[in-house]
PDB file of N, CA and C in Angstrom:
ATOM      1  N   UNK A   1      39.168 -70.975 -99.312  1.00  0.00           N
ATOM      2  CA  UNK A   1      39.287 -71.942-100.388  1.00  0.00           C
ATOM      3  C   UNK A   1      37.904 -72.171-100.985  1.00  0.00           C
ATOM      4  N   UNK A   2      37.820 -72.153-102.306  1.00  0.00           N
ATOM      5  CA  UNK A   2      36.321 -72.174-103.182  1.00  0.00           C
ATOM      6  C   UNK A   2      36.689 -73.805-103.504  1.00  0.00           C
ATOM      7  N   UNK A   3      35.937 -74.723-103.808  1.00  0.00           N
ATOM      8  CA  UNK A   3      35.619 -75.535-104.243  1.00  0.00           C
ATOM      9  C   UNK A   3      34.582 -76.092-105.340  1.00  0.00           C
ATOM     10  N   UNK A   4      35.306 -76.335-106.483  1.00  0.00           N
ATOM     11  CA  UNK A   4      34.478 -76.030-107.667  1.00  0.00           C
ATOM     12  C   UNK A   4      34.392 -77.727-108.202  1.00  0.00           C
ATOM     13  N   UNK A   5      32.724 -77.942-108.296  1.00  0.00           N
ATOM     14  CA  UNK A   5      32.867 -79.800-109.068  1.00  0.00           C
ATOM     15  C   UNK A   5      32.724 -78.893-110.473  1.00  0.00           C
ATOM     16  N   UNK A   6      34.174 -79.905-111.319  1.00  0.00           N
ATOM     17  CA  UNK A   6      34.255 -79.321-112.506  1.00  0.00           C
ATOM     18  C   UNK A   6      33.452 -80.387-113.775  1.00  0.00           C
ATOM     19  N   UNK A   7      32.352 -80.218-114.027  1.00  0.00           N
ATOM     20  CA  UNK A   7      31.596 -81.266-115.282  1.00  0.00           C
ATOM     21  C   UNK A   7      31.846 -81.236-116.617  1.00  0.00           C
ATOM     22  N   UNK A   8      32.451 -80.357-117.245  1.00  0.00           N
ATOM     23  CA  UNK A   8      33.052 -80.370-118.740  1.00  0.00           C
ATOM     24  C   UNK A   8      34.187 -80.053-118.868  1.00  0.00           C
ATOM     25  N   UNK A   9      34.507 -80.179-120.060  1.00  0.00           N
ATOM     26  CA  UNK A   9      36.301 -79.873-120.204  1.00  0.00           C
ATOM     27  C   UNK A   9      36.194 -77.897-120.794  1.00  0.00           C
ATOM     28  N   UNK A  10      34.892 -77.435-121.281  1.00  0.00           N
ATOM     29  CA  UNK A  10      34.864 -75.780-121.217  1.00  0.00           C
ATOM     30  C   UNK A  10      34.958 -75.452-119.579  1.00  0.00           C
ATOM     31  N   UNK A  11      34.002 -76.180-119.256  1.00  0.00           N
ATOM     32  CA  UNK A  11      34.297 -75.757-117.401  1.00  0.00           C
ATOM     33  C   UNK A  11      35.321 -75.548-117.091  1.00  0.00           C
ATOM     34  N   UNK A  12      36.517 -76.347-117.206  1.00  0.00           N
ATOM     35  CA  UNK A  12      37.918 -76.632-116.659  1.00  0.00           C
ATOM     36  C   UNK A  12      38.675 -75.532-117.719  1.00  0.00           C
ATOM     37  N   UNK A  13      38.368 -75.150-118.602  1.00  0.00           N
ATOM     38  CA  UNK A  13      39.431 -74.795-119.592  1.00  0.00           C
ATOM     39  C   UNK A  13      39.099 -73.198-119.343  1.00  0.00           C
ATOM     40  N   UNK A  14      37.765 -72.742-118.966  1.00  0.00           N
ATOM     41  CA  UNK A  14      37.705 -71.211-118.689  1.00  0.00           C
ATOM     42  C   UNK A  14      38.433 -71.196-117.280  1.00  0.00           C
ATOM     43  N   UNK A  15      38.626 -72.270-116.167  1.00  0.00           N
ATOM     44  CA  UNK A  15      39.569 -72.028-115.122  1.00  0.00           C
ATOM     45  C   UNK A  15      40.927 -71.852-115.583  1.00  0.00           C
ATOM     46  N   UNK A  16      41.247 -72.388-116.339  1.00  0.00           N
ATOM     47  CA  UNK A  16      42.687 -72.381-116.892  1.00  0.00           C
ATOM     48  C   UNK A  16      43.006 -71.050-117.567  1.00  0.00           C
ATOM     49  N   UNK A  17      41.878 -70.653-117.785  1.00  0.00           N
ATOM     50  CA  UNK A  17      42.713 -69.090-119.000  1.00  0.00           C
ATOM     51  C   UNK A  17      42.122 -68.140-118.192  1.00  0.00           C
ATOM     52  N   UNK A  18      41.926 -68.078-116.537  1.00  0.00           N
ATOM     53  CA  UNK A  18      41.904 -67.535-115.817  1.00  0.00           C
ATOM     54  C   UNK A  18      42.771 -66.455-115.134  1.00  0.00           C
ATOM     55  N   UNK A  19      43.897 -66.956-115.207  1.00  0.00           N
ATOM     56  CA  UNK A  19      45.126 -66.492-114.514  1.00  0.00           C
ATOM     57  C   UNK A  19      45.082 -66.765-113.011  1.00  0.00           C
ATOM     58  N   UNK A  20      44.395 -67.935-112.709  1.00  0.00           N
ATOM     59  CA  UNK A  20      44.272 -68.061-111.344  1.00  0.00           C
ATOM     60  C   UNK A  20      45.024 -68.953-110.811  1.00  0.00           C
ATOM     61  N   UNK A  21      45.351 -68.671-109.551  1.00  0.00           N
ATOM     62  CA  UNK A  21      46.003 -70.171-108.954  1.00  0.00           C
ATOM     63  C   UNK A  21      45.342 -71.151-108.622  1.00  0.00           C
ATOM     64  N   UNK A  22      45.064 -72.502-109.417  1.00  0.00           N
ATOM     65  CA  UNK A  22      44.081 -73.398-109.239  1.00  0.00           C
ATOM     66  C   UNK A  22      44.208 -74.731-109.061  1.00  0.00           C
ATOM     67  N   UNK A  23      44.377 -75.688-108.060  1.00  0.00           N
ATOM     68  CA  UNK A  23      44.340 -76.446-108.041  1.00  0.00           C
ATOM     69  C   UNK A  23      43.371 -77.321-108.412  1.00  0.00           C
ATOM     70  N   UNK A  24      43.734 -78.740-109.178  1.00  0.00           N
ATOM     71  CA  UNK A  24      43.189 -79.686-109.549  1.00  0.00           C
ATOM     72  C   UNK A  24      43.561 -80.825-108.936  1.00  0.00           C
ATOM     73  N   UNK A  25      42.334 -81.621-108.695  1.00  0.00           N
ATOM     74  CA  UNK A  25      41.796 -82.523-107.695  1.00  0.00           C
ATOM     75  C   UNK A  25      41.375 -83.421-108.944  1.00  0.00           C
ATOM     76  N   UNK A  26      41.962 -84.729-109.081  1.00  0.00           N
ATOM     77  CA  UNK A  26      41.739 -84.977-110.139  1.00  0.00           C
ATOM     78  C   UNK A  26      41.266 -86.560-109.432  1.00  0.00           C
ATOM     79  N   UNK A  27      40.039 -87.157-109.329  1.00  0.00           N
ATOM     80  CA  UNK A  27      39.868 -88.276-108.293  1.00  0.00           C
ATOM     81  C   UNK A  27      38.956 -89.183-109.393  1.00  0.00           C
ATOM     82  N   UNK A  28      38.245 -90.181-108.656  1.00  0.00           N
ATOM     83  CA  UNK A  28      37.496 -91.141-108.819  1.00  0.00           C
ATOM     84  C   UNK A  28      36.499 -92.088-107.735  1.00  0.00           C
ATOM     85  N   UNK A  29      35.397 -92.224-107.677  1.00  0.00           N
ATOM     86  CA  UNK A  29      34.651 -93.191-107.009  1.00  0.00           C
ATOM     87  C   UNK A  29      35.364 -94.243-106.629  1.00  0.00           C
ATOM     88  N   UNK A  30      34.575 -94.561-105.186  1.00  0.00           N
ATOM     89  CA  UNK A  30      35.981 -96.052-104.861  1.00  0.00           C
ATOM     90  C   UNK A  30      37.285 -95.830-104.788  1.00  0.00           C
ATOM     91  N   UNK A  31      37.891 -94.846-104.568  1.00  0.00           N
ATOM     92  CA  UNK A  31      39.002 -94.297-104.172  1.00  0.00           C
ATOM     93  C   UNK A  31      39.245 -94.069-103.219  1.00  0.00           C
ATOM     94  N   UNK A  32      40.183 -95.151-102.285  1.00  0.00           N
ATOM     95  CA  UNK A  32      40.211 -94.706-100.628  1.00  0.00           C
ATOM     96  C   UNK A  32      41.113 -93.401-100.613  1.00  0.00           C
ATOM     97  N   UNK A  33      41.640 -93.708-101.265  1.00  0.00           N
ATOM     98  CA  UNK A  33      43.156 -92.574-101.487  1.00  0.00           C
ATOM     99  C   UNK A  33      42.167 -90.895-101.477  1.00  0.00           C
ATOM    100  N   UNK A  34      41.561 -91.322-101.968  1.00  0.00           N
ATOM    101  CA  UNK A  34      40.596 -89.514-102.565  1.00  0.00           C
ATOM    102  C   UNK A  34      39.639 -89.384-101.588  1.00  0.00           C
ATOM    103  N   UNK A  35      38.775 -89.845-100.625  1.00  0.00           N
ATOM    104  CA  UNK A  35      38.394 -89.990 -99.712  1.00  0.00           C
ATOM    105  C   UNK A  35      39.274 -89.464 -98.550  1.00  0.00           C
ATOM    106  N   UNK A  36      40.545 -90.011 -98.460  1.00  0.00           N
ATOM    107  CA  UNK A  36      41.515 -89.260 -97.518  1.00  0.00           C
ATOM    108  C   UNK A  36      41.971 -88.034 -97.792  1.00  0.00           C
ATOM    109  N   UNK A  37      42.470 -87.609 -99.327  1.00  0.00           N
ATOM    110  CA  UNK A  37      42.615 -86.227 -99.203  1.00  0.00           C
ATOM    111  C   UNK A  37      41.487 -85.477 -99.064  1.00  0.00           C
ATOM    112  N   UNK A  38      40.431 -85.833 -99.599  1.00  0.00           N
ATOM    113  CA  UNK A  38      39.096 -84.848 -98.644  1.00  0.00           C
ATOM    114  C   UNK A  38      39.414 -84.346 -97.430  1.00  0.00           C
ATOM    115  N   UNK A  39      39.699 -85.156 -96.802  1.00  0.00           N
ATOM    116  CA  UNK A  39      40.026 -85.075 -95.257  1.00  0.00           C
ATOM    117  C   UNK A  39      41.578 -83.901 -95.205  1.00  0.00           C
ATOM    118  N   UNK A  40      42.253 -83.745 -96.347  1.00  0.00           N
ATOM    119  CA  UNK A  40      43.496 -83.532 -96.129  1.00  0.00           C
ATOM    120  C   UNK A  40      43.164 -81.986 -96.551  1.00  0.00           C
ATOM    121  N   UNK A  41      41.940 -81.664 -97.212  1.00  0.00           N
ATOM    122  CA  UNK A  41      41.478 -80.510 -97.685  1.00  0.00           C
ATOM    123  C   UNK A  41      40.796 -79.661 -96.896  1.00  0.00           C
ATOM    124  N   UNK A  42      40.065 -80.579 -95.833  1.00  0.00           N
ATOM    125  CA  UNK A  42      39.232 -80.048 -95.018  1.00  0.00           C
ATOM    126  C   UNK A  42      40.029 -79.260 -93.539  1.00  0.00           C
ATOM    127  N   UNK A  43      41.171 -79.745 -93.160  1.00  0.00           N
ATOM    128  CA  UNK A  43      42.544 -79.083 -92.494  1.00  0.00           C
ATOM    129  C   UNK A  43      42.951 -78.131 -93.189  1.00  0.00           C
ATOM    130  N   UNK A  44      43.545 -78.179 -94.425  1.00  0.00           N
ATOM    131  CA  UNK A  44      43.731 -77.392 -95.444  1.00  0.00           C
ATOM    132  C   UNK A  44      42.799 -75.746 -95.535  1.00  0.00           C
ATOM    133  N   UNK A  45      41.676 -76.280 -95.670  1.00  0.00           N
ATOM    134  CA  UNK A  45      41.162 -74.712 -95.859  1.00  0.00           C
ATOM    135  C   UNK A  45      40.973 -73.841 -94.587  1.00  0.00           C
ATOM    136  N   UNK A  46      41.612 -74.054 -93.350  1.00  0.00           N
ATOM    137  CA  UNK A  46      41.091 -73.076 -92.333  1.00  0.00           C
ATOM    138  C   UNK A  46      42.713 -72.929 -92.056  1.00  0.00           C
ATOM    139  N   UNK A  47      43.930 -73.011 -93.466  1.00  0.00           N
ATOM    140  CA  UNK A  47      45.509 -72.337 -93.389  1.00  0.00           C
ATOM    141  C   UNK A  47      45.018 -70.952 -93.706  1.00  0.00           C
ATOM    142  N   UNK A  48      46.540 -70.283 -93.841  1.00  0.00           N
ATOM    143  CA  UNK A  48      46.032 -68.832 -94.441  1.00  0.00           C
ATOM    144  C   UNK A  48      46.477 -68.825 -95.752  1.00  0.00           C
ATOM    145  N   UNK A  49      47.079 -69.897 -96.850  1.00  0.00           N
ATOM    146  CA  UNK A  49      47.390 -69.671 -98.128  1.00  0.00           C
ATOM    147  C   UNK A  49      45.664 -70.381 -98.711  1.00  0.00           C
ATOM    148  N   UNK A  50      45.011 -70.800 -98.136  1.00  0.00           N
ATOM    149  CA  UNK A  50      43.896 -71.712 -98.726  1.00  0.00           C
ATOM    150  C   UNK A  50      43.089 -70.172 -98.952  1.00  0.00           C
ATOM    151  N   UNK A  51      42.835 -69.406 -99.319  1.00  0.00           N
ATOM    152  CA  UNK A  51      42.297 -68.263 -99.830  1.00  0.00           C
ATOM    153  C   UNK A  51      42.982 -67.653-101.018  1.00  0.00           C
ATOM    154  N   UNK A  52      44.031 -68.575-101.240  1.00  0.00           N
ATOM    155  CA  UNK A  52      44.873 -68.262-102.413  1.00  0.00           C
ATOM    156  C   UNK A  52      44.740 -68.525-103.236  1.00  0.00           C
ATOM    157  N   UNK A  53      43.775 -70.344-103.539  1.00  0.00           N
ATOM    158  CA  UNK A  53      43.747 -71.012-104.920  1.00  0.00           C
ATOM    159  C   UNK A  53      42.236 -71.066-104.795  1.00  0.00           C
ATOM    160  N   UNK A  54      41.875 -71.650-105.616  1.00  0.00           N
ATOM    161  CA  UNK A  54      40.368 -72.317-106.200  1.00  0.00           C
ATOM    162  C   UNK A  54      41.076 -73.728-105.960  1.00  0.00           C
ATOM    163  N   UNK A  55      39.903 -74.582-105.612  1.00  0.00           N
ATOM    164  CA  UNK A  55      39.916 -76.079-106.150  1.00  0.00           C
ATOM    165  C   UNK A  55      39.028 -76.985-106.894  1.00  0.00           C
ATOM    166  N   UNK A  56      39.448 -77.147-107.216  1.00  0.00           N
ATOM    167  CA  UNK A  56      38.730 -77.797-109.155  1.00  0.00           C
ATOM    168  C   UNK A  56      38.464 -79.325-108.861  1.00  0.00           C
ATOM    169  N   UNK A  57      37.378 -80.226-108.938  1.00  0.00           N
ATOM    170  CA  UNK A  57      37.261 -81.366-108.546  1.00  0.00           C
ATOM    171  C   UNK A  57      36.642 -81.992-109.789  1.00  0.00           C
ATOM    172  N   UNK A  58      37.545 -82.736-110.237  1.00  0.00           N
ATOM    173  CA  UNK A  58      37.829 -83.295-111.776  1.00  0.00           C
ATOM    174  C   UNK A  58      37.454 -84.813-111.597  1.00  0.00           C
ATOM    175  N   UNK A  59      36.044 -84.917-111.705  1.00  0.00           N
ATOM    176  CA  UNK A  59      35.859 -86.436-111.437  1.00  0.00           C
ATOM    177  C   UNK A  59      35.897 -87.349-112.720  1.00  0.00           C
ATOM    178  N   UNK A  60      36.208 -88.716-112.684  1.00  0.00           N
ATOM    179  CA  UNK A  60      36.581 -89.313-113.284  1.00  0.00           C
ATOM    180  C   UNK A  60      35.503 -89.814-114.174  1.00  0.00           C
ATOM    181  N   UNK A  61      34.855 -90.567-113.725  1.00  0.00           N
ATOM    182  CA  UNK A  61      33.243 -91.048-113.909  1.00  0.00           C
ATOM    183  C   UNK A  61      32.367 -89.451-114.687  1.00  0.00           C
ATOM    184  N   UNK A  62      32.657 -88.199-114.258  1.00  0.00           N
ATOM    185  CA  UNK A  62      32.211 -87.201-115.416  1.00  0.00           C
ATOM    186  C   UNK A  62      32.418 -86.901-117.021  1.00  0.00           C
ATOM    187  N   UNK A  63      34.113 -86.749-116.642  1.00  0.00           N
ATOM    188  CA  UNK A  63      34.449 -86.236-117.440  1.00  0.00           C
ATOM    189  C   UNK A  63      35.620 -87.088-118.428  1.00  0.00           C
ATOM    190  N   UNK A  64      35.619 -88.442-118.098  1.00  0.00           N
ATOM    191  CA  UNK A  64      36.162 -89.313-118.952  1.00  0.00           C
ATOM    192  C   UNK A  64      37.369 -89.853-119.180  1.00  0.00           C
ATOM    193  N   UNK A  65      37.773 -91.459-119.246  1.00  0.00           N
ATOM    194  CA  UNK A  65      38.932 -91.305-119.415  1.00  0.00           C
ATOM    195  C   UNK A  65      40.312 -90.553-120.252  1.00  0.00           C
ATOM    196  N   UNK A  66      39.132 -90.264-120.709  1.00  0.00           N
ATOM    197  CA  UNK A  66      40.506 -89.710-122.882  1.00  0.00           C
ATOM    198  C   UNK A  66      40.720 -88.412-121.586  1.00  0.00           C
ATOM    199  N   UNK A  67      39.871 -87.597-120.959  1.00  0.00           N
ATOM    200  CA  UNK A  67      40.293 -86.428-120.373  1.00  0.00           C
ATOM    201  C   UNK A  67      41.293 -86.464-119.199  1.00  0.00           C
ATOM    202  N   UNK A  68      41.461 -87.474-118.740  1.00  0.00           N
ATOM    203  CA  UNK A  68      42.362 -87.957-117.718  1.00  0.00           C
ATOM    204  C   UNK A  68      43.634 -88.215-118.429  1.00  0.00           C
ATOM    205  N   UNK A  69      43.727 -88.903-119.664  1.00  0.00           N
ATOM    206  CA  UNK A  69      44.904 -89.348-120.297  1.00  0.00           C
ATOM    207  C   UNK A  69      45.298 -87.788-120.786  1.00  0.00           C
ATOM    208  N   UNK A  70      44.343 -87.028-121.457  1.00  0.00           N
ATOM    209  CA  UNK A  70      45.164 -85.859-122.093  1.00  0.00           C
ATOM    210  C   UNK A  70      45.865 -85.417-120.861  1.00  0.00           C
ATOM    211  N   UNK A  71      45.203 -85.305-119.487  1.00  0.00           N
ATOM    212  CA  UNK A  71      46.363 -84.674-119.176  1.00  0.00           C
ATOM    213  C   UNK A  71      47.622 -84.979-118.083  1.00  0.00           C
ATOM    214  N   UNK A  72      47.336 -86.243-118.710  1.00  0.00           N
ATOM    215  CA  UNK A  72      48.616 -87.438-118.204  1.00  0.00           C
ATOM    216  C   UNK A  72      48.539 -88.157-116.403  1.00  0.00           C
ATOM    217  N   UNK A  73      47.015 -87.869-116.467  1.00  0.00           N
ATOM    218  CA  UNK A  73      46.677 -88.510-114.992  1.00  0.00           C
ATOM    219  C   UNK A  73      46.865 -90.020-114.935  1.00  0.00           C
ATOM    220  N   UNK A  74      47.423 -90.564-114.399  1.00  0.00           N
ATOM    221  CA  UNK A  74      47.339 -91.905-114.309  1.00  0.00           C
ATOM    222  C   UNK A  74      47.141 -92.718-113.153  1.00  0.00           C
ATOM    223  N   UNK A  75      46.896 -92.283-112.308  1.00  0.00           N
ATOM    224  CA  UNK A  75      46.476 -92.316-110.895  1.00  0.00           C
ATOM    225  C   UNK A  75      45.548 -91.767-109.948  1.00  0.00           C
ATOM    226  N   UNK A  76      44.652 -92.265-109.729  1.00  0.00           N
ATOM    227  CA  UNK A  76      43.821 -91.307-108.582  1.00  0.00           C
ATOM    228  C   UNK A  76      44.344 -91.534-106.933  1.00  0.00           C
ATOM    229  N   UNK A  77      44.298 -90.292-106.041  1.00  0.00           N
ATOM    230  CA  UNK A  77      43.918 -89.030-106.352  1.00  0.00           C
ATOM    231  C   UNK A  77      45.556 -88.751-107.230  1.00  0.00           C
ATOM    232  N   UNK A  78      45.069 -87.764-108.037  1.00  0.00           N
ATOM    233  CA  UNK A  78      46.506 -86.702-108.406  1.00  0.00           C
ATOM    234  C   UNK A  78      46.016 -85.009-107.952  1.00  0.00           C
ATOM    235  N   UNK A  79      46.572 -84.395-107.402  1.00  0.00           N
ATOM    236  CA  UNK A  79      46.403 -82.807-107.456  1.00  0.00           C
ATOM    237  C   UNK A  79      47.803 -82.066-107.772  1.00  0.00           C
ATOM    238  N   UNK A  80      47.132 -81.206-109.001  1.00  0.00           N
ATOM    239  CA  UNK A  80      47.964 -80.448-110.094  1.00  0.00           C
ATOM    240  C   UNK A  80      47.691 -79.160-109.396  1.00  0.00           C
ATOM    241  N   UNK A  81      48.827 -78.505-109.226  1.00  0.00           N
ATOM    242  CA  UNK A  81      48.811 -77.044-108.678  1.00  0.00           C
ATOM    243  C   UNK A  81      48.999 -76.469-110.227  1.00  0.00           C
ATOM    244  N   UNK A  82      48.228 -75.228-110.894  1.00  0.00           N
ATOM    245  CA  UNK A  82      48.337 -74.565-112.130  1.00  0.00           C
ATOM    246  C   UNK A  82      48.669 -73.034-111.581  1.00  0.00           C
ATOM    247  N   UNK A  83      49.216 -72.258-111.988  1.00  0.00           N
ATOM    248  CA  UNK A  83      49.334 -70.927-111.914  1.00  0.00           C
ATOM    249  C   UNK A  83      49.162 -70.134-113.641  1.00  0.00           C
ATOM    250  N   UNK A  84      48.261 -69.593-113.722  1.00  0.00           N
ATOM    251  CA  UNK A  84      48.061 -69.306-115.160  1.00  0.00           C
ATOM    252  C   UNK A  84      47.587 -70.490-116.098  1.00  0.00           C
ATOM    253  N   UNK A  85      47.412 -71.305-115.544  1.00  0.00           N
ATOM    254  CA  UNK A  85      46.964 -72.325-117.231  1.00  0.00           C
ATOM    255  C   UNK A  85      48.325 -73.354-116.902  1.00  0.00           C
ATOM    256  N   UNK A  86      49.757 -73.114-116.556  1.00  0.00           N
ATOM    257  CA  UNK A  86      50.638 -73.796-115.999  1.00  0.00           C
ATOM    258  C   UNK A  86      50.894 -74.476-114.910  1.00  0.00           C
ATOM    259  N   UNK A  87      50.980 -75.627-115.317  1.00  0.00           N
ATOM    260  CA  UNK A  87      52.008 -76.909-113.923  1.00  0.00           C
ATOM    261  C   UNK A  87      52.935 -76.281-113.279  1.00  0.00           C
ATOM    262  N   UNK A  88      52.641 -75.966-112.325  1.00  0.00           N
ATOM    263  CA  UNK A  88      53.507 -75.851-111.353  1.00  0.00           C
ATOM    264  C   UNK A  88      54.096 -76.721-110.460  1.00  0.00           C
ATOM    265  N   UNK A  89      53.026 -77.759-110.155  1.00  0.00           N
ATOM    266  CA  UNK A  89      53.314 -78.970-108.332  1.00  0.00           C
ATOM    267  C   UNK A  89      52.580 -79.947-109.144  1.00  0.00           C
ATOM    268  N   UNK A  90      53.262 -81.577-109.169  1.00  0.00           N
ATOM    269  CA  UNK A  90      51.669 -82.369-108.777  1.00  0.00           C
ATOM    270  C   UNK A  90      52.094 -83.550-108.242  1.00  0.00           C
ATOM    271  N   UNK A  91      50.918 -84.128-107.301  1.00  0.00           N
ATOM    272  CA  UNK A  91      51.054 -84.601-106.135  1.00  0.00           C
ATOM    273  C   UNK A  91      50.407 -85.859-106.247  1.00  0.00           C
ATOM    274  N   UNK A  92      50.965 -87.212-105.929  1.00  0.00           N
ATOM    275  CA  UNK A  92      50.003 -88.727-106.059  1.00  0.00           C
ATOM    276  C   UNK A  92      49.687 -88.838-105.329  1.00  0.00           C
ATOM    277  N   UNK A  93      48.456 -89.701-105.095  1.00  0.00           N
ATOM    278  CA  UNK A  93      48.334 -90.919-104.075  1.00  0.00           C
ATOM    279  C   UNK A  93      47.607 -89.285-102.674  1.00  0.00           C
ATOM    280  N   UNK A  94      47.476 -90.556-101.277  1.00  0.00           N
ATOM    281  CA  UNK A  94      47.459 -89.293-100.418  1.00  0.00           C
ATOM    282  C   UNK A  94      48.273 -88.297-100.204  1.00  0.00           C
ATOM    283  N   UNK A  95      47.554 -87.038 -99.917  1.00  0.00           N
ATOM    284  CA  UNK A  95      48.748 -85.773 -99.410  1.00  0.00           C
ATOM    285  C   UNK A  95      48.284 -85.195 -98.375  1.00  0.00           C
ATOM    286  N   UNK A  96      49.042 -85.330 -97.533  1.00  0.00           N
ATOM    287  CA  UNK A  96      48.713 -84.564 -95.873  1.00  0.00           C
ATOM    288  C   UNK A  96      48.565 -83.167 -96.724  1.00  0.00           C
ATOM    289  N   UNK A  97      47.804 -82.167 -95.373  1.00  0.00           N
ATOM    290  CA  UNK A  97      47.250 -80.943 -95.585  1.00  0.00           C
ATOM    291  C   UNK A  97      48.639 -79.920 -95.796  1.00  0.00           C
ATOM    292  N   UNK A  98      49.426 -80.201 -94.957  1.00  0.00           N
ATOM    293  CA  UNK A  98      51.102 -79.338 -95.169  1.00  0.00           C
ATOM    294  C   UNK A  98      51.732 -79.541 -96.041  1.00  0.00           C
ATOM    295  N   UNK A  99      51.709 -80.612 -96.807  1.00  0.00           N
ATOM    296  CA  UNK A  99      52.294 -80.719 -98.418  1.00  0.00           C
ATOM    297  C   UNK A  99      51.503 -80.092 -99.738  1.00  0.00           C
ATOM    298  N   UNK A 100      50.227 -80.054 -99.210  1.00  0.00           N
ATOM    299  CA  UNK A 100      48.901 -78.883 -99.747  1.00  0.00           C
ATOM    300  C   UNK A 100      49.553 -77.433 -99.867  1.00  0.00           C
ATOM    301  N   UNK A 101      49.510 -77.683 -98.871  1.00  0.00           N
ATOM    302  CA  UNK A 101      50.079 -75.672 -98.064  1.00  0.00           C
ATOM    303  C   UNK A 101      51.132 -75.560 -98.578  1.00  0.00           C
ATOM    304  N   UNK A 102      52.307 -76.469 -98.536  1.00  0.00           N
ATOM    305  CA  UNK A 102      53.508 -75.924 -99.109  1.00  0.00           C
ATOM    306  C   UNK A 102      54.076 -75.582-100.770  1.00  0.00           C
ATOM    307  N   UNK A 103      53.109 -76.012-101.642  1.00  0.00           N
ATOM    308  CA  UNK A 103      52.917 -76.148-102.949  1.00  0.00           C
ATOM    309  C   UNK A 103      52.516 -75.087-103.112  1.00  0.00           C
ATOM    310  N   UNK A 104      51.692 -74.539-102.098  1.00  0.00           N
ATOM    311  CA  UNK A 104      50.849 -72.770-102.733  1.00  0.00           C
ATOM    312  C   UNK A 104      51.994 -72.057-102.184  1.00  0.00           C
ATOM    313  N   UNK A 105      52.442 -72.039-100.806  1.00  0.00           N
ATOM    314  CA  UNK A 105      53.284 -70.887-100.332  1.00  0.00           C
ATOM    315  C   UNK A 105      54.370 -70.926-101.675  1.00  0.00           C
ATOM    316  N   UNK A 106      54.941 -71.973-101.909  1.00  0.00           N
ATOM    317  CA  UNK A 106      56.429 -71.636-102.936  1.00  0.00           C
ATOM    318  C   UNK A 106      55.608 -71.248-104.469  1.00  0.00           C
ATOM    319  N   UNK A 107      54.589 -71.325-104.553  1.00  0.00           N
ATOM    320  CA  UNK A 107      53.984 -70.596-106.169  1.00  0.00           C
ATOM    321  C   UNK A 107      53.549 -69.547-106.040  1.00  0.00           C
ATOM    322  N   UNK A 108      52.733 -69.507-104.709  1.00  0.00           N
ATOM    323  CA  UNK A 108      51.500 -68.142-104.694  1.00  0.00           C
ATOM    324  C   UNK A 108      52.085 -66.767-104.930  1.00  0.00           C
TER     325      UNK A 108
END
């Protein structure tokens, strides 16, 4: 699993016309919730689908609210599973590491 802090919206948008499977980590400071999926990521990358995606860490405090609203985040944490530039999964609040895993096995 690569882990990418994403700082502009070109940053994020050359991941998207990637064709990659990429998850987005879409968080905020002061977020107990995002603090725990850290933890839920760090289980996560020693599965065997975690060599499958990129993860994209879309902070809030960077890259702005208008960029959170375009893409209908309304909650921190949210993680958006994309395949090609497309929604595939997305996930509120905390997510254990096996609800991680199971979002890539049924897309990858």
């Amino acid at each position: 699993m690569t882990s990418i802090e994403i700082k502009s919206l070109e940053e994020f948008q050359t991941y998207m016309e990637s064709g990659e499977l990429v998850y987005v980590d879409y968080w905020k400071d002061n977020c107990p919730n995002c603090k725990m999926l850290d933890l839920s990521f760090q289980e996560f990358k020693h599965t065997a689908v975690a060599e499958k995606v990129k993860v994209l860490k879309v902070k809030l405090e960077e890259v702005g609210e208008n960029f959170f609203f375009d893409q209908n985040v309304r909650q921190t944490p949210t993680l958006v599973l994309y395949k090609s530039g497309e929604e595939v999964s997305r996930l509120n609040g905390f997510i254990p590491p096996n609800k991680i895993e199971e979002a890539i096995a049924e897309h990858a």
